[in-house]
Protein backbone atom coordinates (compact mmCIF):
# COMPACT_ATOMS: atom_id res chain seq x y z
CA UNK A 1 12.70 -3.74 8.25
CA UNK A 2 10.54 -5.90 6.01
CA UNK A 3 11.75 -9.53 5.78
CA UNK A 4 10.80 -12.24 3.25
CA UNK A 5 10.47 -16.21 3.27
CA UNK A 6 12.58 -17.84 0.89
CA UNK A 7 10.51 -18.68 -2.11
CA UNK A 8 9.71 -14.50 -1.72
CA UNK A 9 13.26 -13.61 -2.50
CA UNK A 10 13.12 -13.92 -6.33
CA UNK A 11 10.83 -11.53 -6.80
CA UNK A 12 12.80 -9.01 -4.95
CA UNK A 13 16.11 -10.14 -6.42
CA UNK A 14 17.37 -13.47 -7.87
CA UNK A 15 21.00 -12.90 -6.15
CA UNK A 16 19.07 -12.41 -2.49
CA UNK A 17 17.64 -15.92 -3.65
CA UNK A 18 20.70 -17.17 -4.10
CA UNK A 19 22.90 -15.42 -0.98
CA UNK A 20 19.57 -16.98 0.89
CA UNK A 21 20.45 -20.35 0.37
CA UNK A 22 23.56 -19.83 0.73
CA UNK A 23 23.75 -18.15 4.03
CA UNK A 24 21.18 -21.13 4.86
CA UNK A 25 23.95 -23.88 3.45
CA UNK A 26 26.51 -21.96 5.57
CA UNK A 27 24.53 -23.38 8.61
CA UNK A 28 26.16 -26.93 9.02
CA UNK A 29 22.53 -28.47 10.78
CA UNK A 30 20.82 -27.20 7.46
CA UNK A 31 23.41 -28.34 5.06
CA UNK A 32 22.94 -32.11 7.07
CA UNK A 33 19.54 -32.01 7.05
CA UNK A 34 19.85 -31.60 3.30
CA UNK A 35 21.72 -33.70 2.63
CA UNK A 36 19.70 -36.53 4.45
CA UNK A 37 16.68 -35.35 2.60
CA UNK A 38 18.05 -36.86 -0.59
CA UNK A 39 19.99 -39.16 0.80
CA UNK A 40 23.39 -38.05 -0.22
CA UNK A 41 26.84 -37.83 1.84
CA UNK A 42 28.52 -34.70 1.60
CA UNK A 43 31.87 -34.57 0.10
CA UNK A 44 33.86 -31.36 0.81
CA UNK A 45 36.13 -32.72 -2.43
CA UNK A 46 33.07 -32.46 -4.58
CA UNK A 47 30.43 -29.79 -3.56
CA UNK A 48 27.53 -29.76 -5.47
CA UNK A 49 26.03 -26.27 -5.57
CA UNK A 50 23.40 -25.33 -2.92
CA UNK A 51 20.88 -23.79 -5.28
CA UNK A 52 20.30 -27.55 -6.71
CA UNK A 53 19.16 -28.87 -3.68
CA UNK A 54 16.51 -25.75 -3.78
CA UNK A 55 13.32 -27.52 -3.25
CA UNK A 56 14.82 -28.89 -0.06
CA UNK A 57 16.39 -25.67 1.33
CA UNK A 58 12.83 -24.26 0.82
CA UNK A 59 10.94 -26.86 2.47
CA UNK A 60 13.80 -26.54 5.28
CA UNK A 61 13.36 -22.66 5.12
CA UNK A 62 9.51 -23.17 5.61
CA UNK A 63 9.56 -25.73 8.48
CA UNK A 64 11.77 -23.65 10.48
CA UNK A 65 11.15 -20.35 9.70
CA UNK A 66 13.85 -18.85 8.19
CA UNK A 67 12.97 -15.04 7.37
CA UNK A 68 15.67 -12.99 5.22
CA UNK A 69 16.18 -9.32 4.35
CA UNK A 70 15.94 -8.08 1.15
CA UNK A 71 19.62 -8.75 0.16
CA UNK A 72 19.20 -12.58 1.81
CA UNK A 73 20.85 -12.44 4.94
CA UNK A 74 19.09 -14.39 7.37
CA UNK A 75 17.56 -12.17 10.23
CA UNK A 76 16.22 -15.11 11.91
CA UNK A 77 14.79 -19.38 12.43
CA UNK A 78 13.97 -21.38 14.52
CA UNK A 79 15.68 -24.54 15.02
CA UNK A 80 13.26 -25.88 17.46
CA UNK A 81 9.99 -25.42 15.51
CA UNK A 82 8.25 -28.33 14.97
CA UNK A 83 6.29 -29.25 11.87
């Protein structure tokens, strides 16, 4: 099965793109670490959309290695990598 980084996934389909960072802001570790990146508390009473936070998810996606399939599922990361 052929798997793609994140920034890959538009070219095979915007939607993957989009169910990529999605499946990635379904993570709650990622989400944080987002979150901390721009220095923001989350509020479950006012979500902001995950695909405006894209440049961090990508960066995030990058520094731990987050490959997807072509439909952007994750297939797999690692937490532990260090950058």
């Amino acid at each position: 099965m052929k798997t793609y980084h994140l920034n890959e996934l538009p070219s095979v389909h915007i939607d993957s793109w989009a169910e990529g960072i999605s499946n990635m802001c379904d993570m709650d570790e990622i989400r944080k670490e987002v979150y901390d990146m721009v220095g923001m508390v989350e509020n479950e009473n006012d979500p902001i959309c995950p695909a405006e936070f894209e440049s961090e998810y990508t960066e995030l996606s990058e520094k731990y290695d987050f490959r997807f399939d072509s439909e952007g599922k994750i297939v797999s990361y690692n937490l532990n990598k260090k950058n």
